[in-house]
Protein backbone atom coordinates (compact mmCIF):
# COMPACT_ATOMS: atom_id res chain seq x y z
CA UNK A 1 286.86 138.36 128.46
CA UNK A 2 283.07 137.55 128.27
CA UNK A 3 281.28 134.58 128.01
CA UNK A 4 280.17 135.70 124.90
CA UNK A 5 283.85 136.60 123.40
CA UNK A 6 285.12 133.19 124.09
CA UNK A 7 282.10 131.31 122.71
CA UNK A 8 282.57 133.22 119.35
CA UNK A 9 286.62 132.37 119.69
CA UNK A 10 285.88 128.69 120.84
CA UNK A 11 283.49 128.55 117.13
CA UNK A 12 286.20 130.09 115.14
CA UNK A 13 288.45 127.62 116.40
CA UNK A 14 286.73 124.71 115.40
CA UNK A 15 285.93 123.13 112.12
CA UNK A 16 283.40 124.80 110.24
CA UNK A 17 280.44 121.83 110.28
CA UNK A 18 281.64 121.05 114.21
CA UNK A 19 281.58 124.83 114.99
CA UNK A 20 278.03 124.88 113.06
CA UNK A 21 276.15 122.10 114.88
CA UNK A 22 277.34 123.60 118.47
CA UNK A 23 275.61 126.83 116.74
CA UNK A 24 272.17 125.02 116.23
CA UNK A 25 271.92 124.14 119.90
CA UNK A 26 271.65 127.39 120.90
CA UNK A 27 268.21 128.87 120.69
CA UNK A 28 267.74 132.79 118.42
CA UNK A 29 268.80 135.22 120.68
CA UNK A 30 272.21 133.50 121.95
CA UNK A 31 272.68 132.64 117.94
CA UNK A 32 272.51 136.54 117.41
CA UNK A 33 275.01 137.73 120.17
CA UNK A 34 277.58 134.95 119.78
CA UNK A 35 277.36 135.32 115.76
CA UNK A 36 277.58 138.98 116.01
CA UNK A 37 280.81 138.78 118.27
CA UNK A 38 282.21 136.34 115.50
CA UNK A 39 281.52 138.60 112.85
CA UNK A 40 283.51 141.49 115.03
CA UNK A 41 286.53 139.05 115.35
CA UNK A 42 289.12 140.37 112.81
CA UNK A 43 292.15 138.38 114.50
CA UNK A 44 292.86 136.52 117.95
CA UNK A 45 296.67 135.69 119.37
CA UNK A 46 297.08 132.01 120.26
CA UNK A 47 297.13 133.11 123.52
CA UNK A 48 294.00 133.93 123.46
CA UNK A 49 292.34 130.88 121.68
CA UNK A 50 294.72 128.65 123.92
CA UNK A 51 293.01 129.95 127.08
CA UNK A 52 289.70 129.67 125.75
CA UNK A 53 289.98 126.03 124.38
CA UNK A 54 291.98 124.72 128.03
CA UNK A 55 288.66 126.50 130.02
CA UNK A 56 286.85 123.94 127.71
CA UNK A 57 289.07 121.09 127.91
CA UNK A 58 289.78 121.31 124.88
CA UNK A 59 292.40 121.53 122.31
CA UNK A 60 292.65 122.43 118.51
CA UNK A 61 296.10 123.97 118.32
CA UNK A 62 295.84 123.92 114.04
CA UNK A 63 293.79 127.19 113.75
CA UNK A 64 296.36 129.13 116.58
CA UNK A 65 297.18 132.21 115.13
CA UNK A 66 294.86 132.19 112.58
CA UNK A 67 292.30 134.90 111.24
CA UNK A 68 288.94 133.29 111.84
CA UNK A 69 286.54 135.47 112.26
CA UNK A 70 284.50 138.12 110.17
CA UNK A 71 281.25 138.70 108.89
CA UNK A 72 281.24 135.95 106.10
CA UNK A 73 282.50 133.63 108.89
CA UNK A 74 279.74 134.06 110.87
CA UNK A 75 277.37 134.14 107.64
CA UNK A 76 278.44 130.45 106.84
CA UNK A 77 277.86 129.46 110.73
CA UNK A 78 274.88 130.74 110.99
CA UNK A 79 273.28 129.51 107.07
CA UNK A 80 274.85 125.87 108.25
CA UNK A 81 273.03 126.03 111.63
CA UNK A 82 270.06 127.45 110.47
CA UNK A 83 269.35 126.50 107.18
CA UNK A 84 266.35 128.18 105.80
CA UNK A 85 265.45 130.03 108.51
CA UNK A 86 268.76 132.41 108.95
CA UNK A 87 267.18 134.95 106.90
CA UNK A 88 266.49 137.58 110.02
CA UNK A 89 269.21 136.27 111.99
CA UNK A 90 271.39 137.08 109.32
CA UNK A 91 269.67 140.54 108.83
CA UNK A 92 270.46 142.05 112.44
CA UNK A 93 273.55 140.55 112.46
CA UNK A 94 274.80 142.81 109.15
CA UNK A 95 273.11 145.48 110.87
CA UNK A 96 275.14 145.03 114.03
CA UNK A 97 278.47 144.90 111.75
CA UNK A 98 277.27 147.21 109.18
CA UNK A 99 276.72 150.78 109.19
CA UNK A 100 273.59 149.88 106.95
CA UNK A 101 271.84 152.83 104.97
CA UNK A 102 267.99 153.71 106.49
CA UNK A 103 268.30 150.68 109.35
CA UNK A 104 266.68 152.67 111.59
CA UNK A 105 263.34 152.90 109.12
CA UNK A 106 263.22 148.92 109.50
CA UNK A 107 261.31 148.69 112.49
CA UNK A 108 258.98 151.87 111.44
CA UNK A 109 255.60 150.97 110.19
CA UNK A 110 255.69 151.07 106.48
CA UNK A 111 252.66 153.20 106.73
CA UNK A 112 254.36 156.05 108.88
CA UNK A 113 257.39 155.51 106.44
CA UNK A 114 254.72 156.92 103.77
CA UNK A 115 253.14 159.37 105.71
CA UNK A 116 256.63 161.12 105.52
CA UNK A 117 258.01 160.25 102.40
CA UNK A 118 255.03 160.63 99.53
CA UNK A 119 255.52 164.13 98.84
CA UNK A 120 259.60 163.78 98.55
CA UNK A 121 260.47 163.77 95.37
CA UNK A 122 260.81 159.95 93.23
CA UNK A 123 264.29 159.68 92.94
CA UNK A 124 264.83 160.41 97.05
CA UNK A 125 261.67 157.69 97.12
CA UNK A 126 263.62 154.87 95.25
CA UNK A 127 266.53 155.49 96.92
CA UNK A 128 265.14 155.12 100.40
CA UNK A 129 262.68 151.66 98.86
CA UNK A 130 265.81 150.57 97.19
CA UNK A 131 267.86 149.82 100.61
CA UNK A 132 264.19 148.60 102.48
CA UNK A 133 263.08 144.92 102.91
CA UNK A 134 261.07 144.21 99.78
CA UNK A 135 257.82 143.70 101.99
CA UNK A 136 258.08 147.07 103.26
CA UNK A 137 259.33 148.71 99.98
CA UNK A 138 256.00 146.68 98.36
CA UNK A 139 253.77 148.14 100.86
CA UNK A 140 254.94 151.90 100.62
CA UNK A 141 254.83 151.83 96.93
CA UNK A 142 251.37 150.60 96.90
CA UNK A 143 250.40 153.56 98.82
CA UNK A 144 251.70 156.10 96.56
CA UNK A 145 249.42 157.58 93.27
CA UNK A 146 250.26 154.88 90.22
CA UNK A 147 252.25 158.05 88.68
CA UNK A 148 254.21 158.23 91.25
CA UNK A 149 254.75 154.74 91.73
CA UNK A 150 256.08 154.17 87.71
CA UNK A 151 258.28 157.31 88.13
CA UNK A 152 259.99 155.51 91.54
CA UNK A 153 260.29 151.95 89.78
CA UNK A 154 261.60 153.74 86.99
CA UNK A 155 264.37 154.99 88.93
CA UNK A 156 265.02 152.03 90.90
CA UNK A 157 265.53 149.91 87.82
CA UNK A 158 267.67 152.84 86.61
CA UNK A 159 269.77 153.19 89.68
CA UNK A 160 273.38 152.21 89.82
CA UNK A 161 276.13 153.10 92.54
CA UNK A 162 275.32 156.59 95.18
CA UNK A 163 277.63 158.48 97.00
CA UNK A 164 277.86 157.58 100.38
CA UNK A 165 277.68 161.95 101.34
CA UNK A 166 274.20 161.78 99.24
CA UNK A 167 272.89 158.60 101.01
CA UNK A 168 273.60 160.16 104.50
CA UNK A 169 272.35 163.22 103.94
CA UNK A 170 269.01 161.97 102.76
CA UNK A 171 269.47 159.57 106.14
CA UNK A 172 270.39 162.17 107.79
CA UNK A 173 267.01 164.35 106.53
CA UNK A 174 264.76 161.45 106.98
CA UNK A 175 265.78 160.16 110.40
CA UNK A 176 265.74 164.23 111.77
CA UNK A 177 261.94 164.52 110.67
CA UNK A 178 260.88 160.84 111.94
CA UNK A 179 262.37 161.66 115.31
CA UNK A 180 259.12 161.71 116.64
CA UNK A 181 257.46 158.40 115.33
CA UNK A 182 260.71 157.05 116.17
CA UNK A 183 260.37 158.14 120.25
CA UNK A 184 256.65 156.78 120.28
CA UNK A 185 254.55 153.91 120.62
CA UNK A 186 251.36 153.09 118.79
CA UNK A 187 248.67 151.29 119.39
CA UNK A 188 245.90 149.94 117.63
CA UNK A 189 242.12 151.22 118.17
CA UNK A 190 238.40 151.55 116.72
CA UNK A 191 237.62 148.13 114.48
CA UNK A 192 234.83 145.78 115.22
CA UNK A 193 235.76 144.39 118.48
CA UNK A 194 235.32 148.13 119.56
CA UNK A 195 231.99 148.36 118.02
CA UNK A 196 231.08 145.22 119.98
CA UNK A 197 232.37 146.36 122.82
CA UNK A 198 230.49 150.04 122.90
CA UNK A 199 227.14 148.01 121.77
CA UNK A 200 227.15 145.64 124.84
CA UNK A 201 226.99 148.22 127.45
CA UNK A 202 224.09 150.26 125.20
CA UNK A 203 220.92 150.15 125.83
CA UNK A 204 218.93 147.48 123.97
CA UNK A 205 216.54 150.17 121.57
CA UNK A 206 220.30 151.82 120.70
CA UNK A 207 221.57 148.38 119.94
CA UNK A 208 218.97 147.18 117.65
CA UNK A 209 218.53 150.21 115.81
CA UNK A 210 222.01 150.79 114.98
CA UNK A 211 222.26 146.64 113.98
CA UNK A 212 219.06 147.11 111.98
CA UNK A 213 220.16 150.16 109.84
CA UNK A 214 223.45 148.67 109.30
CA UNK A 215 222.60 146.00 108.06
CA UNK A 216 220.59 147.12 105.47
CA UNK A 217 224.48 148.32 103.82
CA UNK A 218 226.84 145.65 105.45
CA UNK A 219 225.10 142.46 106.92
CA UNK A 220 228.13 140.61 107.05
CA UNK A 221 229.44 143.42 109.13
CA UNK A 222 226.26 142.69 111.54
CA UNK A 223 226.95 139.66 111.85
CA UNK A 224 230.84 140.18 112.78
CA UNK A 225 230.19 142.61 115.42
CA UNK A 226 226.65 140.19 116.99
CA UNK A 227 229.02 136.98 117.21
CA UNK A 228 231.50 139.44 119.15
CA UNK A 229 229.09 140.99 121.29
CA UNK A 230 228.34 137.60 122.63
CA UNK A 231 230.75 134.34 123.59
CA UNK A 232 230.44 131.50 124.56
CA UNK A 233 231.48 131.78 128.36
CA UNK A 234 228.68 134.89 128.98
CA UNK A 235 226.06 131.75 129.00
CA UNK A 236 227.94 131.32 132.70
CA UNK A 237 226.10 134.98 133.35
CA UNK A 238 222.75 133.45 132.79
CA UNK A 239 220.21 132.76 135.46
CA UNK A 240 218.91 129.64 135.73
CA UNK A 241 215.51 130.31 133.65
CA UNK A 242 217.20 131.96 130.56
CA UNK A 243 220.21 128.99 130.90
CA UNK A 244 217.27 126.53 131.17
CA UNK A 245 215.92 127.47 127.89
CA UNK A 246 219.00 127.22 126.04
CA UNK A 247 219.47 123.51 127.69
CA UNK A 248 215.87 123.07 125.82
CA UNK A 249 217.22 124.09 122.42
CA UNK A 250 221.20 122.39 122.56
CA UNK A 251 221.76 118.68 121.69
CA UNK A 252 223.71 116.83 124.28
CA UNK A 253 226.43 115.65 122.06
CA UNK A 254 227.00 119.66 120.98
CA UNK A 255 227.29 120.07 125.27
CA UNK A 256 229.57 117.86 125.09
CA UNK A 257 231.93 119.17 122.72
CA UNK A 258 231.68 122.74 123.56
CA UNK A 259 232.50 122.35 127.78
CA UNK A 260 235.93 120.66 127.12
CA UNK A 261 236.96 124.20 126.51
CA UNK A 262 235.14 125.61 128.62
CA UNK A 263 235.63 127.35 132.25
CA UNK A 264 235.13 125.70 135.10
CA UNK A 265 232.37 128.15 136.30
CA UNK A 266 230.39 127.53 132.97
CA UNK A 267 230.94 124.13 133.72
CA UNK A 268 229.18 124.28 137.17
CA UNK A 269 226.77 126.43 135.81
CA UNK A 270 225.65 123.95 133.17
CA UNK A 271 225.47 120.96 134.76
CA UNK A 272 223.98 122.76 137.48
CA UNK A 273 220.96 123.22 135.73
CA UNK A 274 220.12 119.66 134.26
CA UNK A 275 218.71 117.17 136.57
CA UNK A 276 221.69 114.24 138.46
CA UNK A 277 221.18 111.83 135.51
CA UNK A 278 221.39 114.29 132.63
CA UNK A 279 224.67 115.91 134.05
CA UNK A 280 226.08 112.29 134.51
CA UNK A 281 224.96 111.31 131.04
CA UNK A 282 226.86 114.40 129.78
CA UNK A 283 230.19 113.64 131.97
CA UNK A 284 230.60 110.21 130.41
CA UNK A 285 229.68 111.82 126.97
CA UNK A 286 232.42 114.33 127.74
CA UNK A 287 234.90 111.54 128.88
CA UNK A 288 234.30 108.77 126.14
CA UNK A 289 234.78 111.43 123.39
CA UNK A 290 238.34 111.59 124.38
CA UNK A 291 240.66 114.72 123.11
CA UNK A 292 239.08 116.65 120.58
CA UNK A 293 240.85 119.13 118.66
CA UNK A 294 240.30 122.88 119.74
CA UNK A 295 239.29 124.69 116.12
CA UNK A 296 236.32 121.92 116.62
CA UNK A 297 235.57 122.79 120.69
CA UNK A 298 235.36 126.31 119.45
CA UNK A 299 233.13 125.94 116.22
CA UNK A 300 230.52 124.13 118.39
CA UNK A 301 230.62 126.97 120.78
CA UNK A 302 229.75 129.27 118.21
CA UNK A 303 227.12 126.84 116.86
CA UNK A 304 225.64 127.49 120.34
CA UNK A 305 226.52 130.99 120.36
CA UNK A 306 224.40 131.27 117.11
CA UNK A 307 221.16 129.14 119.20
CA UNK A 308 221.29 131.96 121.87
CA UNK A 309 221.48 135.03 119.57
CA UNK A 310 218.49 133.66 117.30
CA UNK A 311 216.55 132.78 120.82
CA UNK A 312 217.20 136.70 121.21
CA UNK A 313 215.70 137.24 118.02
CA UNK A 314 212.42 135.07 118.10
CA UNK A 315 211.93 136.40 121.73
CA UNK A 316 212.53 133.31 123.56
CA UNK A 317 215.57 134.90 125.63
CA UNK A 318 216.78 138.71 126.24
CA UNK A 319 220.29 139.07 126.36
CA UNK A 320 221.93 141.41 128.93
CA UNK A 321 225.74 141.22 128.20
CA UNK A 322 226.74 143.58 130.66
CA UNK A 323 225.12 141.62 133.35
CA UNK A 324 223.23 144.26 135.40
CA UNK A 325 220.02 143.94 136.80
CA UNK A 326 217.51 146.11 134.46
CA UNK A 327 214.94 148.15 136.06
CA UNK A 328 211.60 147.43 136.78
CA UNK A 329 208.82 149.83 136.23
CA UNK A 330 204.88 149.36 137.17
C-alpha cells in the first residue's frame, strides 16, 4: 500500500472539514496525487482503514466499512481546502478520473489547435470548442473568418447531447493528425529583443541607418529596440574616460538609487572613477536611503540608460556594446 493510498484512505476516514484542513497543508502537487487517489477510491474493507488509522495513531472506527471515496468526495476536499483557487486542481484531477473528450488538445497552443482545425467543417469546430477551456475556445474562434465564427457559435448554442462513437472518432481524427505538434517542442524566436540583439554586434553605419529609416514608420519601435540594445550594467564595460563623462552628466542622488541593484563589478567600476570623498559621499547616500523598492532602482537605471544613449546622440560618447576594441586607421 503506498504512501499515497493510505493518505487518501486516512482523508476519507475523517470528517469532512478535519479531512479538509489536513488537505490545505499540503502544498499543489501532493493536493493533486492524494485527491486523485481519493477520487479512485470506490470502497475500502475496515481492514484496510483500521491499519491505516493504527500507523497514525489514530482511531475513527464510525466510517469502517463505509464508501468514502469518489470523485465528488474529493471535489468537496479539495473546494474546502482550496477555496477559490481549486479551479485547475480540480481540472487535472477529472482528467485523471475521467476519460475527458479532446484532453489531450489542453496543453496544445490554441494557435496550433487552429492551424489544424479552420478548414474542418463548423459543426466538427463547435464540437471540439464546446469541450475546450473557454480561454482557449475564445482564442481559436477569434482566429477564424467572422463567417465562420457565427456558423460555429451557431452550432454551439444549438448543440445538445453527441454520441460518444461520433465524439471519438472526431478525437480519434484530430489527435492522429496533431501527432506531430503533440511529439514537439516550440520555442519562441524573432521579436525585438532579437532585433536588439543582431543590432549590437553591427557595425555602427548599419545600426544607424536601419534606426533612422525605421523610425521614420515606427519610432516607438526605435525606441523599444535602443533601450534594449543598451542596460544598465554595460556602463561596467566602459573605460574610464567614456564612464567619466557620464559621472559629469548623472546627479548623485540618481547614483544612488540606481547601484542598490546593481552588480558588484559596476559597483567597483563606479566608485572607482570618482575621487575618495565623492565615492564616500555616495556610500552614505546609498546607506541612509535605506530599502528602496526595485520597480524604482530600475526606473532610475533607465533614466541613466536614457543620459548615455542621448550622450551617443549629441556626440559626447560612442557606444560599443559588444565591447571590442575598434580599429584604428591613419
Amino acid at each position: 500500500m503506498s504512501d499515497i493510498h493510505k493518505a487518501a484512505i486516512l482523508l476519507t476516514s475523517l470528517p469532512e472539514e478535519d479531512a479538509a484542513l489536513v488537505l490545505g497543508r499540503l502544498d499543489l502537487k501532493q493536493v493533486e496525487q492524494v485527491s486523485i487517489e481519493i477520487a479512485r477510491l470506490k470502497s475500502i474493507t475496515a481492514d484496510e482503514q483500521e491499519q491505516v488509522i493504527l500507523q497514525f495513531a489514530e482511531s475513527n472506527p464510525g466510517s469502517a466499512g463505509t464508501d468514502p471515496g469518489g470523485l465528488e468526495r474529493a471535489r468537496a476536499l479539495v473546494q474546502k481546502a482550496m477555496g477559490k483557487d481549486a479551479g485547475d486542481t480540480l481540472d487535472n484531477i477529472r482528467q485523471s478520473i475521467e476519460a475527458v473528450p479532446f484532453a489531450f488538445l489542453r496543453h496544445v497552443d490554441s494557435q496550433n489547435i487552429l492551424t489544424y482545425i479552420v478548414d474542418e467543417h463548423p459543426q466538427t469546430i463547435a464540437l471540439i470548442l464546446s469541450h475546450l477551456p473557454p480561454n482557449s475556445s475564445a482564442a481559436i474562434l477569434a482566429g477564424l473568418q467572422p463567417d465562420r465564427q457565427l456558423m460555429v457559435v451557431q452550432r454551439i448554442a444549438e448543440m445538445g447531447q453527441t454520441s460518444p462513437e461520433m465524439i471519438e472518432e472526431v478525437e480519434r481524427g484530430l489527435e492522429r493528425r496533431m501527432s506531430s505538434v503533440m511529439s514537439q517542442s516550440f520555442e519562441n524566436a524573432g521579436g525585438v529583443g532579437a532585433v536588439a540583439e543582431m543590432l549590437n554586434v553591427s557595425d555602427r553605419s548599419t545600426e544607424r541607418s536601419l534606426l533612422e529609416n525605421l523610425s521614420q514608420d515606427d519610432p516607438e519601435l526605435v525606441e523599444e529596440i535602443r533601450r534594449l540594445m543598451f542596460v544598465f550594467e554595460d556602463i561596467s564595460k566602459f573605460n574610464d574616460k567614456d564612464l567619466q563623462t557620464v559621472l559629469k552628466n548623472v546627479e548623485n542622488s540618481q547614483w544612488a538609487t540606481a547601484l542598490k541593484g546593481a552588480s558588484a563589478d559596476l559597483k567597483e567600476k563606479v566608485f572607482g572613477n570618482m575621487s575618495q570623498r565623492a565615492g564616500e559621499m555616495l556610500k552614505e547616500e546609498m546607506e541612509f536611503s535605506g530599502a528602496v523598492k526595485l520597480s524604482v532602482v530600475e526606473s532610475v537605471q533607465q533614466e541613466i540608460v536614457d543620459i548615455v544613449r542621448h550622450l551617443e546622440d549629441t556626440g559626447d560618447l560612442e557606444l560599443n556594446a559588444g565591447g571590442e576594441e575598434e580599429e584604428l586607421v591613419q
